[in-house]
PDB file of N, CA and C in Angstrom:
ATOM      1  N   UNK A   1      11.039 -46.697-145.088  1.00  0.00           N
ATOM      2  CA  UNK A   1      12.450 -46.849-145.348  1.00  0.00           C
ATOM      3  C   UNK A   1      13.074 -45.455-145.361  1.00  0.00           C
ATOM      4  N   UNK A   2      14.302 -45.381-144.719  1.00  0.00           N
ATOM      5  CA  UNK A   2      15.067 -43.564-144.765  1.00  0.00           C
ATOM      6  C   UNK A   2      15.478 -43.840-145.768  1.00  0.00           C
ATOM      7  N   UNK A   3      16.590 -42.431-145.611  1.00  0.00           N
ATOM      8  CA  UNK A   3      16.989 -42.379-146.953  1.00  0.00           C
ATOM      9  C   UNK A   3      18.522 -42.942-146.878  1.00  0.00           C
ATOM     10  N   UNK A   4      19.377 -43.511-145.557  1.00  0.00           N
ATOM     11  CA  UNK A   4      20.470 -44.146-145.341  1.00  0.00           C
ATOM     12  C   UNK A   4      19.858 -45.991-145.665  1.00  0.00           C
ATOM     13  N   UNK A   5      18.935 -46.236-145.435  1.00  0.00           N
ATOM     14  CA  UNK A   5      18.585 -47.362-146.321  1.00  0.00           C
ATOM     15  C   UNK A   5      18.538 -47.375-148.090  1.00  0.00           C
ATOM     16  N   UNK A   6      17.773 -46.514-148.121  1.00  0.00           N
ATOM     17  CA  UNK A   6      17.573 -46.113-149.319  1.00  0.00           C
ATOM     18  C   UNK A   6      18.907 -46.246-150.276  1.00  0.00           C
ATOM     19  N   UNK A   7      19.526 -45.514-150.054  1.00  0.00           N
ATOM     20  CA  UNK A   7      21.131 -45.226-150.659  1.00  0.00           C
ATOM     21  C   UNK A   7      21.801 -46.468-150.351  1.00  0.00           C
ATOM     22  N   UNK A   8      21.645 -47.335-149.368  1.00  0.00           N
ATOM     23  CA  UNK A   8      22.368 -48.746-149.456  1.00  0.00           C
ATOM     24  C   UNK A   8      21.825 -49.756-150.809  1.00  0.00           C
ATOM     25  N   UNK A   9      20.369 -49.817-150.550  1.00  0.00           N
ATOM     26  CA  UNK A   9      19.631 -50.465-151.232  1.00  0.00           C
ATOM     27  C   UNK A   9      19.960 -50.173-152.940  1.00  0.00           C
ATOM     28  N   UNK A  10      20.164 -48.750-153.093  1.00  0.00           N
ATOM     29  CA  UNK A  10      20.891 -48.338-154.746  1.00  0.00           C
ATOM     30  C   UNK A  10      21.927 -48.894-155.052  1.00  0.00           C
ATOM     31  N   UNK A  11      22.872 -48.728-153.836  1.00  0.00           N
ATOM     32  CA  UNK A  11      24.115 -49.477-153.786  1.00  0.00           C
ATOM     33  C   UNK A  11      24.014 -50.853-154.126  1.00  0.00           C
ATOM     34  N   UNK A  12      23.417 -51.563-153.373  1.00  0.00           N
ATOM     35  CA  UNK A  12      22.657 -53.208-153.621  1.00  0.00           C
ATOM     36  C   UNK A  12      22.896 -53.226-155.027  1.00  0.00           C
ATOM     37  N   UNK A  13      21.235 -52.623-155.409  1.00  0.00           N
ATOM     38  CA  UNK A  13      20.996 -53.207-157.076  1.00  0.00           C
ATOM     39  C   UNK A  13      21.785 -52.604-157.945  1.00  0.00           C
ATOM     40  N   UNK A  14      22.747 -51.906-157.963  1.00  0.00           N
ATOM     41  CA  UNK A  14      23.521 -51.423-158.890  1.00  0.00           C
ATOM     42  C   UNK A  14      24.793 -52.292-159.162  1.00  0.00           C
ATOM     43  N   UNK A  15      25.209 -52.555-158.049  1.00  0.00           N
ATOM     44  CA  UNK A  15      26.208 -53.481-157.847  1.00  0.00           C
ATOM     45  C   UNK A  15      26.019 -54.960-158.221  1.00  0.00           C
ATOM     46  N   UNK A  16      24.776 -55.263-158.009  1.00  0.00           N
ATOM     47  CA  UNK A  16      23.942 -56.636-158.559  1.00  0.00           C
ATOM     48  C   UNK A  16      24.293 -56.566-159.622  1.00  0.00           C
ATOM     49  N   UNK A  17      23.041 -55.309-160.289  1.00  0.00           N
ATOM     50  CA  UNK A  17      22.712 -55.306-161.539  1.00  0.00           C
ATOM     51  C   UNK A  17      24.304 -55.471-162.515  1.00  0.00           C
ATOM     52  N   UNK A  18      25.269 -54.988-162.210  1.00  0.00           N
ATOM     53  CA  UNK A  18      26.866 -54.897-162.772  1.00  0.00           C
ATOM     54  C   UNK A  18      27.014 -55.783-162.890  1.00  0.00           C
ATOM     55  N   UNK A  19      26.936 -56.712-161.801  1.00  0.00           N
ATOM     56  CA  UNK A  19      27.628 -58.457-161.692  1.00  0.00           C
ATOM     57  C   UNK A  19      26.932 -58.949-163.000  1.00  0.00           C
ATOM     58  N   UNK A  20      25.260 -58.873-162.700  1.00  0.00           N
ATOM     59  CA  UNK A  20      24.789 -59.775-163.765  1.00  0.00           C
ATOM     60  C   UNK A  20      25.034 -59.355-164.758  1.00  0.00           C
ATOM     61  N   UNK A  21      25.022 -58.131-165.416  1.00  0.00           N
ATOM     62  CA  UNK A  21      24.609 -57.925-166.721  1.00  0.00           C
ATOM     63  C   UNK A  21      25.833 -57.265-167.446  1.00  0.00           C
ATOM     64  N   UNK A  22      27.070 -56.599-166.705  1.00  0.00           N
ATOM     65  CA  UNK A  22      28.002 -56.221-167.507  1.00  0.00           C
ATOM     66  C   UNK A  22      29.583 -57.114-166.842  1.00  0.00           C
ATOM     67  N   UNK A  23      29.101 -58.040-166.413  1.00  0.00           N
ATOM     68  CA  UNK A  23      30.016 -58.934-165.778  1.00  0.00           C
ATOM     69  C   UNK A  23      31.632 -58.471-165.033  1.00  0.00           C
ATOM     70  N   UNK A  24      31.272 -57.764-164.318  1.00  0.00           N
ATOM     71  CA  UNK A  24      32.409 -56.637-163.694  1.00  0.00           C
ATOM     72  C   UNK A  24      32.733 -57.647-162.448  1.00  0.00           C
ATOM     73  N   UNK A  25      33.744 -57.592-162.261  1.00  0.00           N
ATOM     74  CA  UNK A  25      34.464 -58.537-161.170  1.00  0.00           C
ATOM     75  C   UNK A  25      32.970 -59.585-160.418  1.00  0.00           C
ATOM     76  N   UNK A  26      33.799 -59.178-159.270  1.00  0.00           N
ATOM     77  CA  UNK A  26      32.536 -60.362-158.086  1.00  0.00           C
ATOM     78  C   UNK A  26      31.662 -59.535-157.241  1.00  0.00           C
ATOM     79  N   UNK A  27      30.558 -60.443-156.957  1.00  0.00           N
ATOM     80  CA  UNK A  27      29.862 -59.559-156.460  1.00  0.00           C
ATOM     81  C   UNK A  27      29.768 -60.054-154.496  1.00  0.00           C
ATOM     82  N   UNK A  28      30.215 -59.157-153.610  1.00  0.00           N
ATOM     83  CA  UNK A  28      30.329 -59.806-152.215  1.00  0.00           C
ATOM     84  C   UNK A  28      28.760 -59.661-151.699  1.00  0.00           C
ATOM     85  N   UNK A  29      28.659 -60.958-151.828  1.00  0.00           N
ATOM     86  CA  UNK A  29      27.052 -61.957-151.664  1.00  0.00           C
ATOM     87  C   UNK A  29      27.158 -61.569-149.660  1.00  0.00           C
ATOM     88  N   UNK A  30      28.167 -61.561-148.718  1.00  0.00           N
ATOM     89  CA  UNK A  30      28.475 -61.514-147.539  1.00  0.00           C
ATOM     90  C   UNK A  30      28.580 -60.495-147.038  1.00  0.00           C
ATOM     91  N   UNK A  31      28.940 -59.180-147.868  1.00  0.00           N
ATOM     92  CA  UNK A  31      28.642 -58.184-147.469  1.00  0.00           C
ATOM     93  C   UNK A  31      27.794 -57.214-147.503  1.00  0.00           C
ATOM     94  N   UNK A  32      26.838 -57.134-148.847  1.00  0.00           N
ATOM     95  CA  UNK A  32      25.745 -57.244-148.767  1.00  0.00           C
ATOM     96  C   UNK A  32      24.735 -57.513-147.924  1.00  0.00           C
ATOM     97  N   UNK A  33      24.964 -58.854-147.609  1.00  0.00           N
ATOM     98  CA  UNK A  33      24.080 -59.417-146.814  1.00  0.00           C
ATOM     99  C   UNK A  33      23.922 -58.835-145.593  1.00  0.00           C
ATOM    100  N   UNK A  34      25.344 -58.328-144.986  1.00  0.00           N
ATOM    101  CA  UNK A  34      25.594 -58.172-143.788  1.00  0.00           C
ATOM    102  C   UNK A  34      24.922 -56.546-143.613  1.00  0.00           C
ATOM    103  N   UNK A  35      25.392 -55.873-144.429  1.00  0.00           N
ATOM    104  CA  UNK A  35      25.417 -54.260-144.687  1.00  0.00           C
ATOM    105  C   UNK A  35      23.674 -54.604-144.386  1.00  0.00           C
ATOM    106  N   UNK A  36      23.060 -54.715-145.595  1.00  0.00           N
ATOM    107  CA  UNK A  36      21.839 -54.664-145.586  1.00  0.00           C
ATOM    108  C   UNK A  36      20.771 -55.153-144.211  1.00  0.00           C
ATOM    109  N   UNK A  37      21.428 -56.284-143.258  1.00  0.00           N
ATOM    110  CA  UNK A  37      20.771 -56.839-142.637  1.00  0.00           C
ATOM    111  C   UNK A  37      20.916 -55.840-141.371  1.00  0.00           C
ATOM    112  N   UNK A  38      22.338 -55.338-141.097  1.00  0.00           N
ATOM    113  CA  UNK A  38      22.402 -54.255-140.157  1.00  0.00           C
ATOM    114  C   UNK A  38      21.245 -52.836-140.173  1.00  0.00           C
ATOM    115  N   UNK A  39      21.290 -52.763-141.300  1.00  0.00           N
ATOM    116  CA  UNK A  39      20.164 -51.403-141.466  1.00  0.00           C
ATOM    117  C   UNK A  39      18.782 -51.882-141.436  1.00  0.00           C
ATOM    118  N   UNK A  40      18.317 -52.868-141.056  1.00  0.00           N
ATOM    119  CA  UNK A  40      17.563 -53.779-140.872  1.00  0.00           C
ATOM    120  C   UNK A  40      16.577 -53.650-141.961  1.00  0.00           C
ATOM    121  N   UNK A  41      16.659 -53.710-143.351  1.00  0.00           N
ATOM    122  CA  UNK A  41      16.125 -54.511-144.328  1.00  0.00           C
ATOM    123  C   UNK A  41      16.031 -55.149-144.280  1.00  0.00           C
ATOM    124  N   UNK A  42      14.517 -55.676-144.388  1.00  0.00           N
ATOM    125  CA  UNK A  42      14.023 -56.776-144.809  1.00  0.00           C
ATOM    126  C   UNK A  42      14.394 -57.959-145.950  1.00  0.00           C
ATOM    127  N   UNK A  43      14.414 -58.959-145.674  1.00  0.00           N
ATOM    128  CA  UNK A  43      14.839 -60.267-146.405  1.00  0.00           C
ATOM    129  C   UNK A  43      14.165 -59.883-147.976  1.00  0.00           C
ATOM    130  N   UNK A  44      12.335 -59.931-147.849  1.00  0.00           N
ATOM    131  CA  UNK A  44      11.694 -59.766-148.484  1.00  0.00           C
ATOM    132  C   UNK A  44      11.781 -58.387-149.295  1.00  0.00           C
ATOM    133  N   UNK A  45      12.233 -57.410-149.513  1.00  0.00           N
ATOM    134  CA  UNK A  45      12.459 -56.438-149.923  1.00  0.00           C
ATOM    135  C   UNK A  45      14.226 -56.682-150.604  1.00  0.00           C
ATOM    136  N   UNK A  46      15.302 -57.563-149.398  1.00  0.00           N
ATOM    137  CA  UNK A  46      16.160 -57.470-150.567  1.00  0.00           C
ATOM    138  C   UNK A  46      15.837 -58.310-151.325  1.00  0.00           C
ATOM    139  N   UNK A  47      15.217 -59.314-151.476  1.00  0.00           N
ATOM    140  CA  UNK A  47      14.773 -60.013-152.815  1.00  0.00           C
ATOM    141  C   UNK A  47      14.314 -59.849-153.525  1.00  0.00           C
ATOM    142  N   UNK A  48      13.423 -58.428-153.564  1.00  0.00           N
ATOM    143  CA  UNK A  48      12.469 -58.406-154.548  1.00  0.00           C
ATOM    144  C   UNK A  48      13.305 -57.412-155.171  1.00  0.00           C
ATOM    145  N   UNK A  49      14.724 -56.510-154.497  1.00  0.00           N
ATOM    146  CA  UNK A  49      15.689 -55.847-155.626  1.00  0.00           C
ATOM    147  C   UNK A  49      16.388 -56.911-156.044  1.00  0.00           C
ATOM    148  N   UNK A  50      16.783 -57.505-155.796  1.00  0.00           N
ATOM    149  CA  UNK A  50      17.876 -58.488-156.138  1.00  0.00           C
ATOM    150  C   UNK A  50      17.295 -59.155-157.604  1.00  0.00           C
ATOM    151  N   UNK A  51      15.889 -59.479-157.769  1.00  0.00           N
ATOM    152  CA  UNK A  51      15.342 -60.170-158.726  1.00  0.00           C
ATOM    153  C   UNK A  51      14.875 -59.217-159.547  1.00  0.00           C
ATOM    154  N   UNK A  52      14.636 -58.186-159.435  1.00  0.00           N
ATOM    155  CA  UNK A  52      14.592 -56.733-160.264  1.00  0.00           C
ATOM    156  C   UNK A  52      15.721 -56.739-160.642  1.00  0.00           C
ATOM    157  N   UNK A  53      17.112 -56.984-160.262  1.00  0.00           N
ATOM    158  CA  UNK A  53      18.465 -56.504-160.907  1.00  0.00           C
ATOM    159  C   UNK A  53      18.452 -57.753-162.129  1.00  0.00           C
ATOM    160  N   UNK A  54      18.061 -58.600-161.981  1.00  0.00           N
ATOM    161  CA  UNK A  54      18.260 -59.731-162.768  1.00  0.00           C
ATOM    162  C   UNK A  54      18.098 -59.185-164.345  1.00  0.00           C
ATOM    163  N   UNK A  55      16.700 -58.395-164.330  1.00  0.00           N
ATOM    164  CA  UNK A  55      16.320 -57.639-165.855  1.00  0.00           C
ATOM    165  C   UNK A  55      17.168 -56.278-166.204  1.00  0.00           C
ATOM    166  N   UNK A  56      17.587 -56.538-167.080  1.00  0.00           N
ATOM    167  CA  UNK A  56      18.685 -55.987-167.752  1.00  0.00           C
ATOM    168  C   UNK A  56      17.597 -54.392-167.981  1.00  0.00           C
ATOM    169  N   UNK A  57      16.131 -55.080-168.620  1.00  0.00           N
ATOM    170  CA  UNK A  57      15.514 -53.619-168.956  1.00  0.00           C
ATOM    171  C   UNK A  57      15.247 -52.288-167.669  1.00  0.00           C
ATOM    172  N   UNK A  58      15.388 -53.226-166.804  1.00  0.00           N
ATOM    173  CA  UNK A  58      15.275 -52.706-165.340  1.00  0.00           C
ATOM    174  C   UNK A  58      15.924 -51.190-165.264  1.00  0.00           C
ATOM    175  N   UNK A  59      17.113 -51.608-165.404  1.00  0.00           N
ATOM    176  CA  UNK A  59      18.399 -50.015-165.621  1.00  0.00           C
ATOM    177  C   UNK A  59      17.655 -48.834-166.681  1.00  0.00           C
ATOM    178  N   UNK A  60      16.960 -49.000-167.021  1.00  0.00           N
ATOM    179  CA  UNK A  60      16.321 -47.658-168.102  1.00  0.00           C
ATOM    180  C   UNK A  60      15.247 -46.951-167.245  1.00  0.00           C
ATOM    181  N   UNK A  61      14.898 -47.476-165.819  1.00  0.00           N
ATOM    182  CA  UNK A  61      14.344 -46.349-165.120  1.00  0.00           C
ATOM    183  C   UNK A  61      14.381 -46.126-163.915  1.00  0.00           C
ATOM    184  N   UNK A  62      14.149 -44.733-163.379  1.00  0.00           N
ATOM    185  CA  UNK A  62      15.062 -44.445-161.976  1.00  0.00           C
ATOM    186  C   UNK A  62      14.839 -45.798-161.134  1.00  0.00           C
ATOM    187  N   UNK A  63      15.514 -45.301-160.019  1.00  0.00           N
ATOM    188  CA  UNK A  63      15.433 -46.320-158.527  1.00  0.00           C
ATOM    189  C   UNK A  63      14.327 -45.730-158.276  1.00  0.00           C
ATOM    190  N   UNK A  64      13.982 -44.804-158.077  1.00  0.00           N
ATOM    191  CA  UNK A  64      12.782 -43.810-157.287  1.00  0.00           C
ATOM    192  C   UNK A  64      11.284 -45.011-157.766  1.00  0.00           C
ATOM    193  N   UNK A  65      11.827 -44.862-159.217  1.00  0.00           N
ATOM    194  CA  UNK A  65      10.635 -45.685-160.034  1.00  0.00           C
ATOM    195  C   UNK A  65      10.384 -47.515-159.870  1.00  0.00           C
ATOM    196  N   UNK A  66      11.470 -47.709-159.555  1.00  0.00           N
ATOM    197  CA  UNK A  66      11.539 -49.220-158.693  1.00  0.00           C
ATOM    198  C   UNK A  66      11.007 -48.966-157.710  1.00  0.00           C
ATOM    199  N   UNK A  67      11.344 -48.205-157.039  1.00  0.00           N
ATOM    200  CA  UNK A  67      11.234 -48.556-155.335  1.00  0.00           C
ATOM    201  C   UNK A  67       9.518 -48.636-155.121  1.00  0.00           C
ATOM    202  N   UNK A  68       9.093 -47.392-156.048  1.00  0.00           N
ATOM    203  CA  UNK A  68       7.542 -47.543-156.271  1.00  0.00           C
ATOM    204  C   UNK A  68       6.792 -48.655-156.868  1.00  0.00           C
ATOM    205  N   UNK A  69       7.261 -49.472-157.542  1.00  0.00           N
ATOM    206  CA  UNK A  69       7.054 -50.367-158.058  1.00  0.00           C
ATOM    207  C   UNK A  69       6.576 -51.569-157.648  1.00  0.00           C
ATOM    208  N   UNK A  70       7.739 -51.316-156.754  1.00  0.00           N
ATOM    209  CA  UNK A  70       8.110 -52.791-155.659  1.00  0.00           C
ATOM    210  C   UNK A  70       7.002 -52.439-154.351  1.00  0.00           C
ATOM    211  N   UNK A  71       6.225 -51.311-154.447  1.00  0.00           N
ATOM    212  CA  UNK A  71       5.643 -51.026-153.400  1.00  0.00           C
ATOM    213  C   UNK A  71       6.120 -50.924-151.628  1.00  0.00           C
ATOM    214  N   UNK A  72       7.614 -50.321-152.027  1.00  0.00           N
ATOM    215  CA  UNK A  72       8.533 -50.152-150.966  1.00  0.00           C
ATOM    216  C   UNK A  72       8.407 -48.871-150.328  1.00  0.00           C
ATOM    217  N   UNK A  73       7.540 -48.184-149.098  1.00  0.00           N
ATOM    218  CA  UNK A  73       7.589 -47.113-148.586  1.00  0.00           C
ATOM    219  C   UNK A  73       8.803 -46.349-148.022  1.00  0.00           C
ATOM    220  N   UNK A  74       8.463 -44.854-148.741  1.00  0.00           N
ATOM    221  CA  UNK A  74       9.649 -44.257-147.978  1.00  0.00           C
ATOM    222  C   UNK A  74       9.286 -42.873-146.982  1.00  0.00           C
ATOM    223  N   UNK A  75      10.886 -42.589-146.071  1.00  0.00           N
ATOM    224  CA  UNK A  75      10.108 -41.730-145.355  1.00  0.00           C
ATOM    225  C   UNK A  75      10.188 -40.659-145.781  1.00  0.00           C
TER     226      UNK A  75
END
């Protein structure tokens, strides 16, 4: 994964993570989708941030530390 994925993908779960957990407007489910699918991320990878944003405890450590987590390679 670069690092212009990378920086979308922050974008992603941050913006998720907002919707769910500090209930800040809406979250565009369509553009997302679209953004992400153009940089050609994987389905399986945005799901496995998307369901990481769900945990609230999630936000107490870097992205760097997700991304490792999730066993998501970067370049």
């Amino acid at each position: 994964m670069d690092a212009q994925q990378l920086d979308q993908l922050h974008g992603f779960f941050v913006a998720l993570w907002c919707y769910y957990h500090k209930k800040t407007g809406q979250f565009d489910h369509k553009y997302w989708a679209d953004r992400l699918d153009q940089l050609e991320i994987s389905w399986s990878i945005q799901n496995a941030v998307a369901i990481a944003a769900e945990n609230r405890e999630i936000n107490y450590i870097y992205f760097s530390t997700l991304i490792d987590r999730l066993n998501i390679i970067r370049e």
